[in-house]
Protein backbone atom coordinates (compact mmCIF):
# COMPACT_ATOMS: atom_id res chain seq x y z
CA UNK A 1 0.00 0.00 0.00
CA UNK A 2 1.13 3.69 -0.95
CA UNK A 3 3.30 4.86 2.15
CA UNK A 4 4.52 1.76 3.78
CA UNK A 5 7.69 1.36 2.65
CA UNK A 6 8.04 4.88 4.44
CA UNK A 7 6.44 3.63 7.68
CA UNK A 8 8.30 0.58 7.98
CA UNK A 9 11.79 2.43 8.18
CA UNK A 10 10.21 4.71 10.88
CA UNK A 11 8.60 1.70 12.93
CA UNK A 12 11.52 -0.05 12.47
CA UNK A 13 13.91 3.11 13.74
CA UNK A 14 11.38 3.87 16.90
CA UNK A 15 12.17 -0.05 18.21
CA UNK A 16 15.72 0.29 17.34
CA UNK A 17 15.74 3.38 19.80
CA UNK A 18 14.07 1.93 22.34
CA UNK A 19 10.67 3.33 22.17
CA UNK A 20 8.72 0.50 22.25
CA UNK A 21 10.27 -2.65 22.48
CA UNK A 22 8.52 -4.16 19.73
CA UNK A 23 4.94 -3.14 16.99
CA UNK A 24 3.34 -5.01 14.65
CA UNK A 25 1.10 -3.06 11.87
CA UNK A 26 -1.25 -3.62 9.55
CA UNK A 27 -3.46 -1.94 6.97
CA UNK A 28 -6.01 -3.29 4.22
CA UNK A 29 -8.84 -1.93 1.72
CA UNK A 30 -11.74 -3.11 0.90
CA UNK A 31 -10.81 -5.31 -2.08
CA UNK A 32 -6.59 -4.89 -1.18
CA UNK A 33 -5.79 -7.52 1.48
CA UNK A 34 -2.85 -5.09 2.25
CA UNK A 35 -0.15 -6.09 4.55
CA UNK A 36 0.87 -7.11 7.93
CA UNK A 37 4.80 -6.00 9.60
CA UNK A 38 6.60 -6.43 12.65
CA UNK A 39 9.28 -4.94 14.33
CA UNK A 40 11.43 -5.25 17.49
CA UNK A 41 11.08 -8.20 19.77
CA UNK A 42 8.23 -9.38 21.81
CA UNK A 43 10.13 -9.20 25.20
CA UNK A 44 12.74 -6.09 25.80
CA UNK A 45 16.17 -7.49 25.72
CA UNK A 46 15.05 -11.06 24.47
CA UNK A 47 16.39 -12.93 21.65
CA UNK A 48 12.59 -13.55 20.24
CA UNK A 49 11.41 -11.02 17.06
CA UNK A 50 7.68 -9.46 16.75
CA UNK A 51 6.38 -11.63 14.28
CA UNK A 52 2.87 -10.47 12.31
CA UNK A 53 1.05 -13.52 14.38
CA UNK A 54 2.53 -12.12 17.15
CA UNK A 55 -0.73 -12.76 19.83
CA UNK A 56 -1.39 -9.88 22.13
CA UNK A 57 -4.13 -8.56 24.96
CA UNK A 58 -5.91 -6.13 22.45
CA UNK A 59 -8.50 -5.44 25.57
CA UNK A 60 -10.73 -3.00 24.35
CA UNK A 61 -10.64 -3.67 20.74
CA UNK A 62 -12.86 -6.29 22.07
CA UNK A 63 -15.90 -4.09 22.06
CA UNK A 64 -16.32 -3.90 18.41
CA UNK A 65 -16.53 -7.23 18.11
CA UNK A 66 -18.79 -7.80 21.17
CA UNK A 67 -21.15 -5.10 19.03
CA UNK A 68 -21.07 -6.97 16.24
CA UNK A 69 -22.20 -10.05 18.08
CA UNK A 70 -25.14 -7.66 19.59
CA UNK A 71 -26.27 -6.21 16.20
CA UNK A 72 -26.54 -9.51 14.21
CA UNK A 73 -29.15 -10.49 17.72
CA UNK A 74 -30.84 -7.18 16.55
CA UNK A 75 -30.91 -8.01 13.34
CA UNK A 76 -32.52 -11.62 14.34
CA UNK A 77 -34.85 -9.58 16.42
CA UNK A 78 -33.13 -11.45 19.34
CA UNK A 79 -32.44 -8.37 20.91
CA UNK A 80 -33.85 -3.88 20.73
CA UNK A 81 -31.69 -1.29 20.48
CA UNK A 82 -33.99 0.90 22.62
CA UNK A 83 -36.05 -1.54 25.20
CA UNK A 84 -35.22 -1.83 28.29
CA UNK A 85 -31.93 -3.80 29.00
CA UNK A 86 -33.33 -4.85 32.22
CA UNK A 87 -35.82 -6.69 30.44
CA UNK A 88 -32.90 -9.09 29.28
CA UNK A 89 -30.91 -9.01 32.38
CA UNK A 90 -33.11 -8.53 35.62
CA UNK A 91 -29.96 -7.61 37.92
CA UNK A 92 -29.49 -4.37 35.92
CA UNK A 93 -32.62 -2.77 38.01
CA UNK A 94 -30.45 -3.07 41.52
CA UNK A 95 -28.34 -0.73 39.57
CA UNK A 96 -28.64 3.07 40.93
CA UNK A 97 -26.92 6.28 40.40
CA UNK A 98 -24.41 7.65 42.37
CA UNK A 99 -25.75 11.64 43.63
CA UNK A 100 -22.27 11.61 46.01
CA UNK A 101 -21.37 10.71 49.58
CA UNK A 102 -22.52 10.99 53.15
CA UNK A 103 -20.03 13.08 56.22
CA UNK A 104 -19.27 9.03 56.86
CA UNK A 105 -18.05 8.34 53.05
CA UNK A 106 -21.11 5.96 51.68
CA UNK A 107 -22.38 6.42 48.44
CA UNK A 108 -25.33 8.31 48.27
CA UNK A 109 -27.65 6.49 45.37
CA UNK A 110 -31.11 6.14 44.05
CA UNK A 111 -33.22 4.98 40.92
CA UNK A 112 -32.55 5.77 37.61
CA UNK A 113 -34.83 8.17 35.81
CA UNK A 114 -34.35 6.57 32.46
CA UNK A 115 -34.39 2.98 31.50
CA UNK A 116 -31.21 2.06 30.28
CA UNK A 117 -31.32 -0.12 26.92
CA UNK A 118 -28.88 -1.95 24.56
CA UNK A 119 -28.23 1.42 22.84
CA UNK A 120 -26.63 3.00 26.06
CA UNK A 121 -24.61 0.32 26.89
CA UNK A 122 -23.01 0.43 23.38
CA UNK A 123 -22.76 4.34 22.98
CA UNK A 124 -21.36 4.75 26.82
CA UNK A 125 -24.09 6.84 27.71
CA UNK A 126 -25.34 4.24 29.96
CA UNK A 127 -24.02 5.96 33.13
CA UNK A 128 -21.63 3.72 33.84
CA UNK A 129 -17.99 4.26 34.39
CA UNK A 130 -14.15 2.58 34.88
CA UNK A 131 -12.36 3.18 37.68
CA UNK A 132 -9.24 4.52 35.80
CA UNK A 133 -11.30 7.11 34.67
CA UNK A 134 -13.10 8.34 37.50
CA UNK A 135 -12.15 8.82 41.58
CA UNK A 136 -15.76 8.70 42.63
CA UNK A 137 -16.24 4.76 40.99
CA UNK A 138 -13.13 4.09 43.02
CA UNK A 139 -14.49 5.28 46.14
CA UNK A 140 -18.09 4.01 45.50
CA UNK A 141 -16.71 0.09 44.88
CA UNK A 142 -14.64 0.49 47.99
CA UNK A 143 -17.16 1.31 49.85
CA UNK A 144 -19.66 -0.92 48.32
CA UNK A 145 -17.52 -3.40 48.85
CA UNK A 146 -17.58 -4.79 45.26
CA UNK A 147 -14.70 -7.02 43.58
CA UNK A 148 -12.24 -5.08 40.87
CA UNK A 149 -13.22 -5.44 37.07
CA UNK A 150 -9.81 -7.53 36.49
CA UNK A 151 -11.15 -10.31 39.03
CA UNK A 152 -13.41 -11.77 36.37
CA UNK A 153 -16.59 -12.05 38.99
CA UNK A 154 -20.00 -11.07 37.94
CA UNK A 155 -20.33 -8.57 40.97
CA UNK A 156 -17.58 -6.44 39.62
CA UNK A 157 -20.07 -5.32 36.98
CA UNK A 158 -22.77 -3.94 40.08
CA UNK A 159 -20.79 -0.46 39.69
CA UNK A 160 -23.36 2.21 40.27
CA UNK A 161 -23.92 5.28 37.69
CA UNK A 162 -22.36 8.26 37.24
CA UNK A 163 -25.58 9.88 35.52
CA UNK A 164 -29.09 8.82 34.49
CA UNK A 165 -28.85 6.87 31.12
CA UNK A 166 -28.56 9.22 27.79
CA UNK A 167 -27.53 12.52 30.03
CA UNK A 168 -23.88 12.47 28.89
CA UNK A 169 -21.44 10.22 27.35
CA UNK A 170 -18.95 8.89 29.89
CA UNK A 171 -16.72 6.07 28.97
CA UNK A 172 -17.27 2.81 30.79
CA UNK A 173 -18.07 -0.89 31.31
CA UNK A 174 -21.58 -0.46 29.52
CA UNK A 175 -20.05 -3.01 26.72
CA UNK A 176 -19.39 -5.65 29.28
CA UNK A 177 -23.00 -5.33 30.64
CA UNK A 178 -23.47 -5.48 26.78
CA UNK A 179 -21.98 -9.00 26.33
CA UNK A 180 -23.76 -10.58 29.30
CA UNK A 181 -27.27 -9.72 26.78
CA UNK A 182 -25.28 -11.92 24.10
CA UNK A 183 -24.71 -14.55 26.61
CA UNK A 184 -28.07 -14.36 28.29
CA UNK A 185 -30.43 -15.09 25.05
CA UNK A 186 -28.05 -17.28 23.16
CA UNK A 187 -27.53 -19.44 25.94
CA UNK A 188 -23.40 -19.41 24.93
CA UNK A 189 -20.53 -17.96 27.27
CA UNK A 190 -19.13 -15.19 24.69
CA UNK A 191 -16.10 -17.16 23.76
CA UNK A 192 -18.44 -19.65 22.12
CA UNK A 193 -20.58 -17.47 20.59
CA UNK A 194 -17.96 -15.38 19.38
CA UNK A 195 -15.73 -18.47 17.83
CA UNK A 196 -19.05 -19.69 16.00
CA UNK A 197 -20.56 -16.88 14.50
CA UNK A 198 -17.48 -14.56 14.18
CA UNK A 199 -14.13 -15.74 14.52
CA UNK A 200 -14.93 -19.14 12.52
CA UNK A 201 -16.59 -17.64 9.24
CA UNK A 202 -13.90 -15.33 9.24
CA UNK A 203 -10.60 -17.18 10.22
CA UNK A 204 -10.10 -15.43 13.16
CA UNK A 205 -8.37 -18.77 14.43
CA UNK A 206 -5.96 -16.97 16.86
CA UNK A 207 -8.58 -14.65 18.45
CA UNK A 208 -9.62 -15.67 21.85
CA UNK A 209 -10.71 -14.70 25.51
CA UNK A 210 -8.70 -18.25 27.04
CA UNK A 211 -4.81 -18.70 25.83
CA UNK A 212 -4.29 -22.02 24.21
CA UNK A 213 -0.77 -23.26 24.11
CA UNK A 214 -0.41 -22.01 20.37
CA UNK A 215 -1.36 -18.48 21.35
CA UNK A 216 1.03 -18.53 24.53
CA UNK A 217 4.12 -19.79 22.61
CA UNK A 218 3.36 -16.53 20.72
CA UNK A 219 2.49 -14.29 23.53
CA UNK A 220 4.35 -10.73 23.53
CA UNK A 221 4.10 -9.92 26.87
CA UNK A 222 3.44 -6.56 28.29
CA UNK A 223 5.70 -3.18 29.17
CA UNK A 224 5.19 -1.06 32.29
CA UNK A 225 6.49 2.41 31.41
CA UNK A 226 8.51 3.70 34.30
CA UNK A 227 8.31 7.53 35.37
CA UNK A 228 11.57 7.43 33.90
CA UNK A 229 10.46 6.05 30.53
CA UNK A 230 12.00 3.32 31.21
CA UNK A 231 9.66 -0.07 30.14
CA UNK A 232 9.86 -3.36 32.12
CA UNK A 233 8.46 -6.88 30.99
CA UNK A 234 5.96 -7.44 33.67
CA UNK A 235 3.44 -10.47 33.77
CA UNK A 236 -0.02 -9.72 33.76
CA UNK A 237 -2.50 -12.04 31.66
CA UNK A 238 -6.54 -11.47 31.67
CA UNK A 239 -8.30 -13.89 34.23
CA UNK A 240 -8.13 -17.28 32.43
CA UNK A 241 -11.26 -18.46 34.52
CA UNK A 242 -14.00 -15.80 35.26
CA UNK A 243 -17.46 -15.94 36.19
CA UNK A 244 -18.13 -13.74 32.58
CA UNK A 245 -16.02 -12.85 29.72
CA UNK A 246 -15.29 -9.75 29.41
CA UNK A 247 -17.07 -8.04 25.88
CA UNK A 248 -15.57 -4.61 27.08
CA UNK A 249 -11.96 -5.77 27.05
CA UNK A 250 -10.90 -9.50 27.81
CA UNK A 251 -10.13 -10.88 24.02
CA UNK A 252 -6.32 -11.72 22.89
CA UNK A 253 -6.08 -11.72 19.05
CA UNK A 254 -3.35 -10.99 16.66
CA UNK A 255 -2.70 -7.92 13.62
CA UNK A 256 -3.81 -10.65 11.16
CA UNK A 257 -6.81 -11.68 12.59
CA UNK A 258 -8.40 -8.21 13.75
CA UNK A 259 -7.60 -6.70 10.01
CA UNK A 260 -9.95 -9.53 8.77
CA UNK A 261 -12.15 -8.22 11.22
CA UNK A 262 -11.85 -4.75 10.74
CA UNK A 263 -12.29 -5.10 6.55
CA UNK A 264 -15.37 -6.69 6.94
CA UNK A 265 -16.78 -3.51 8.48
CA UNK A 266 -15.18 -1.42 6.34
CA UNK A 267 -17.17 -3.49 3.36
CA UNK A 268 -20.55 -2.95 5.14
CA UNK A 269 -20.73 -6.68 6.52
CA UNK A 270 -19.30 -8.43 3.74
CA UNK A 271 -16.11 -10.66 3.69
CA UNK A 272 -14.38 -13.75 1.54
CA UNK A 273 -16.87 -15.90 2.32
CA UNK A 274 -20.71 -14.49 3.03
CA UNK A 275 -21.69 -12.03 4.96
CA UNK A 276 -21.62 -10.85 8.91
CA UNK A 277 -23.98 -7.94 9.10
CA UNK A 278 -26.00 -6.14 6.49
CA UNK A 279 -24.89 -2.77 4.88
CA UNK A 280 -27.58 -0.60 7.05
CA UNK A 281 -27.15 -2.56 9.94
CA UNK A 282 -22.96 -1.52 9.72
CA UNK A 283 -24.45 1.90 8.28
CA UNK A 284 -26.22 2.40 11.50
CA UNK A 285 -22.85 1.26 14.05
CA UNK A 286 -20.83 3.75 12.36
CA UNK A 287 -23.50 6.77 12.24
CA UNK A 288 -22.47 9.11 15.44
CA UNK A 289 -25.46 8.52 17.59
CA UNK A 290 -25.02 10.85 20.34
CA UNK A 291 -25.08 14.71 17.59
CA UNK A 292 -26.23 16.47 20.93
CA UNK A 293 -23.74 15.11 23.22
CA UNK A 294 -19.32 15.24 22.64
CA UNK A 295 -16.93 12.21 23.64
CA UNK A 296 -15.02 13.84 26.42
CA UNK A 297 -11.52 13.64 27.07
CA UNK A 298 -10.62 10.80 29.35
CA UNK A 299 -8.92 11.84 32.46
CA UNK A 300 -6.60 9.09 34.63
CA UNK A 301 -7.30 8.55 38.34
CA UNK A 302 -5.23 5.71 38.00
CA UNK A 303 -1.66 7.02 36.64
CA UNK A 304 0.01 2.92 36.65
CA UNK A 305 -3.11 2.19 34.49
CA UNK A 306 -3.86 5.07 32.11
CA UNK A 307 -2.11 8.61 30.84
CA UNK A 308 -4.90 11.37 30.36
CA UNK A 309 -6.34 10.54 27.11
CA UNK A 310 -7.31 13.04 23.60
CA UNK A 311 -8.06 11.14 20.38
CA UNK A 312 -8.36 14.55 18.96
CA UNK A 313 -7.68 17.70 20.98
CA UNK A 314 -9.61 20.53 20.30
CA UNK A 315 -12.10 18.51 17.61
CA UNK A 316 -15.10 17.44 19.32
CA UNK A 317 -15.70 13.81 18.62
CA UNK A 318 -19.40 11.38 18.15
CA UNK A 319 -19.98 7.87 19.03
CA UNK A 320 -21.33 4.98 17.07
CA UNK A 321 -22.45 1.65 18.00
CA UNK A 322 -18.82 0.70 19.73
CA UNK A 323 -16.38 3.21 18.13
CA UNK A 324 -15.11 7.15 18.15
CA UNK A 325 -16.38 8.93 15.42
CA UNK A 326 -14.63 11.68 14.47
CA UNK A 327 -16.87 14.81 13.27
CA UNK A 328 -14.62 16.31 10.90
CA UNK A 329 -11.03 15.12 8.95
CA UNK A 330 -8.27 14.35 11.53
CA UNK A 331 -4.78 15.74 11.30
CA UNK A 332 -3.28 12.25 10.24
CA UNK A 333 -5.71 12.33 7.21
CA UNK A 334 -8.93 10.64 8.15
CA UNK A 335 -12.27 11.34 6.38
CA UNK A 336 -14.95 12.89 8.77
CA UNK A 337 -16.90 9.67 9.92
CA UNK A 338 -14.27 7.90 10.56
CA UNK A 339 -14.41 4.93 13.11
CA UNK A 340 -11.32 3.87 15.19
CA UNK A 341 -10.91 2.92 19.12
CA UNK A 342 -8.13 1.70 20.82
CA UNK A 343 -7.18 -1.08 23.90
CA UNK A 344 -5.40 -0.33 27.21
CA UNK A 345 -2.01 -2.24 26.40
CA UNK A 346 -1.77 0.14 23.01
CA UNK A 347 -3.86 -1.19 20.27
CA UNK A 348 -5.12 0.66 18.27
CA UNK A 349 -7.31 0.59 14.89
CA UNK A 350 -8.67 3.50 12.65
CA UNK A 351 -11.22 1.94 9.88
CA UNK A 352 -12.14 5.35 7.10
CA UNK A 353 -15.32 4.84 4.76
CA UNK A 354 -14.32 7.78 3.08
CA UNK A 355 -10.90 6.74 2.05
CA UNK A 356 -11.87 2.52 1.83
CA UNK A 357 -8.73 1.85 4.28
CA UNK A 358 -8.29 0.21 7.92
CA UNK A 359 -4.94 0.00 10.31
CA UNK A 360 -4.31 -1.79 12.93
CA UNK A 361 -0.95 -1.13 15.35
CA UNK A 362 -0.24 -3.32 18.20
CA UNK A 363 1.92 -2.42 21.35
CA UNK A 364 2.26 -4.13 24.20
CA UNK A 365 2.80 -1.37 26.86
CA UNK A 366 1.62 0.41 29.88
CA UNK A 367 0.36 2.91 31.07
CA UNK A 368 -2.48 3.61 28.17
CA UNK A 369 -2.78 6.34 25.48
CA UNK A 370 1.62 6.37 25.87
CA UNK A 371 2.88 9.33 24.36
CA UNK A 372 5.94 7.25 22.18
CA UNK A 373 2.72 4.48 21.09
CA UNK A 374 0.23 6.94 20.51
CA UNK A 375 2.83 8.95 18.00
CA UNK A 376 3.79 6.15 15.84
CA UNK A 377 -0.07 5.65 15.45
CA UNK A 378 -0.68 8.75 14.39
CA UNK A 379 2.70 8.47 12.17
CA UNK A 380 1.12 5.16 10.83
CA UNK A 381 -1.98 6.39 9.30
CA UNK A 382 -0.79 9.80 8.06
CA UNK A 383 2.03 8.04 6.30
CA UNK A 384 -0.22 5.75 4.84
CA UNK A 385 -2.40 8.91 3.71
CA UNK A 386 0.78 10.23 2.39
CA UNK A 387 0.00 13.34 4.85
């Protein structure tokens, strides 16, 4: 593809400085399979190369696909858009919204004024929030007493709201509470449903929420970025036995496989062999659905976890049905309406209707939205744009 001759000899320069210790990238059209490179290694100071089926935690990259999964129910009339959620899951009425604390620290709460539906959950205006994002949902699970989302167990997901459902966008684990409607009316955990009706018709044969021994033997494990800027290997793999799997964040996958992925949106549903989703129904995921509302930037109240995070500073952004839509052209090139999101570890994907492309770029490095990641992304795509 035009540009990646270009972007290879600056990906491969940013790993032989040390920036990252190793990135895979990848880019396709919708007729142009494109290509997939590595660089680096997959452990700093080890003897082992990124490789393009290099498997890595892509964590919230898994919400597109847990969307996907949702909208083919809604197409099947298995699932509404805009009914109440809690008519699918009956827990979701004990949830309540958080008005602030008591003199002795307890959450002050009470009932929802809105329903909250399938729609909220996928756009994040549910209410609900992560705790990297937000002091008061650290305070409120303390004090609630409720498990951390990384434990795997269903009460983790009991997080109360930060605002009546459709009052604002706020980013959260709405997609999670998402999957759990998959699971409920299919009667599959989300693995299963996933590797049937997604990952099987399109090949996705090293996508996964469990590691087999395959995807472990190619494993790049993840960085810790030091105040310093200084990375260290350090292990940390998702919960390999939960009570749910995590739709917001819990899949591993590799460049390869998420590019399939990520083309067959780009062509409206379609891919080699049949097709996932109709055009309107992909039509509809990637039309901003929240015009009166803005995707706010993302501020860290958990520095080991997450930098402060701006897709676009300055440019007000949309959301669709499980990405970032961004209003107008971006810097690096990309046509207004174009879809992207990222995952905490330093994945991230842009898909563009308007120019027919998709990328995907795969670190494996903490804290999120890293200045050194997040550059080479945005070097990616504009070099690919020839911008």
């Amino acid at each position: 593809m035009k540009g990646s001759d270009a972007v290879a000899l600056r990906m491969q320069a940013a790993v032989q400085a040390g920036d990252l210790p190793g990135i895979v990238i990848a880019a396709g059209g919708r007729e142009e399979a494109g290509f997939t490179q590595a660089f680096g290694s997959r452990r700093l100071g080890g003897s082992e190369p990124m490789t393009p089926d290099a498997v890595v935690w892509i964590a919230s990259m898994t919400k597109a696909v847990t969307a996907v999964a949702a909208m083919r129910l809604v197409e099947a009339k298995r699932l509404s858009l805009d009914a109440p959620a809690a008519d699918v899951l009956p827990e979701l009425r004990e949830i309540q919204v958080l008005d602030g604390f008591d003199a002795a620290g307890q959450p002050m709460l009470r009932a929802p004024k809105v329903a909250m539906t399938l729609r909220h959950l996928l756009t994040h205006t549910s209410g609900f929030s992560y705790e990297m994002w937000s002091k008061q949902t650290i305070a409120a699970r303390k004090a609630l007493g409720l498990p951390p989302m990384p434990s795997g167990k269903k009460a983790a997901l009991m997080l109360p709201l930060l605002f009546d459902p459709g009052e604002s966008w706020n980013y959260g684990i709405g997609i999670d509470w998402a999957g759990r409607m998959v699971e409920t009316v299919t009667g599959q955990s989300l693995g299963a449903h996933f590797a049937e009706t997604i990952f099987g018709p399109l090949g996705m044969a090293r996508t996964a929420f469990r590691l087999t021994d395959a995807m472990r033997a190619r494993l790049a494990p993840i960085h810790a970025r030091g105040p310093d800027g200084a990375l260290t290997p350090i292990e940390m793999i998702v919960e390999q036995d939960p009570e749910f799997e995590s739709g917001g964040g819990g899949l591993y996958s590799t460049a390869q496989d998420y590019l399939v992925f990520a083309r067959m949106i780009l062509n409206g549903g379609r891919y080699a062999g049949g097709r996932m989703l109709k055009p309107e129904t992909v039509a509809m995921m990637a039309q901003d659905q929240i015009p009166s509302l803005a995707v706010k930037k993302m501020v860290s109240a958990m520095p080991a976890a997450t930098n402060d995070a701006d897709f676009f500073p300055g440019q007000p952004c949309g959301w669709g049905l499980s990405f970032l839509v961004n209003r107008k052209p971006s810097p690096q090139g990309r046509s207004a309406g174009g879809l992207a999101w990222a995952g905490l570890a330093n994945t991230y994907y842009w898909i563009d209707h308007g120019r027919g492309t998709t990328g995907i770029f795969l670190s494996q490095v903490l804290p999120f939205f890293d200045a050194k990641a997040v550059g080479l992304f945005r070097e990616f795509e504009a070099g690919l744009n020839g911008v």
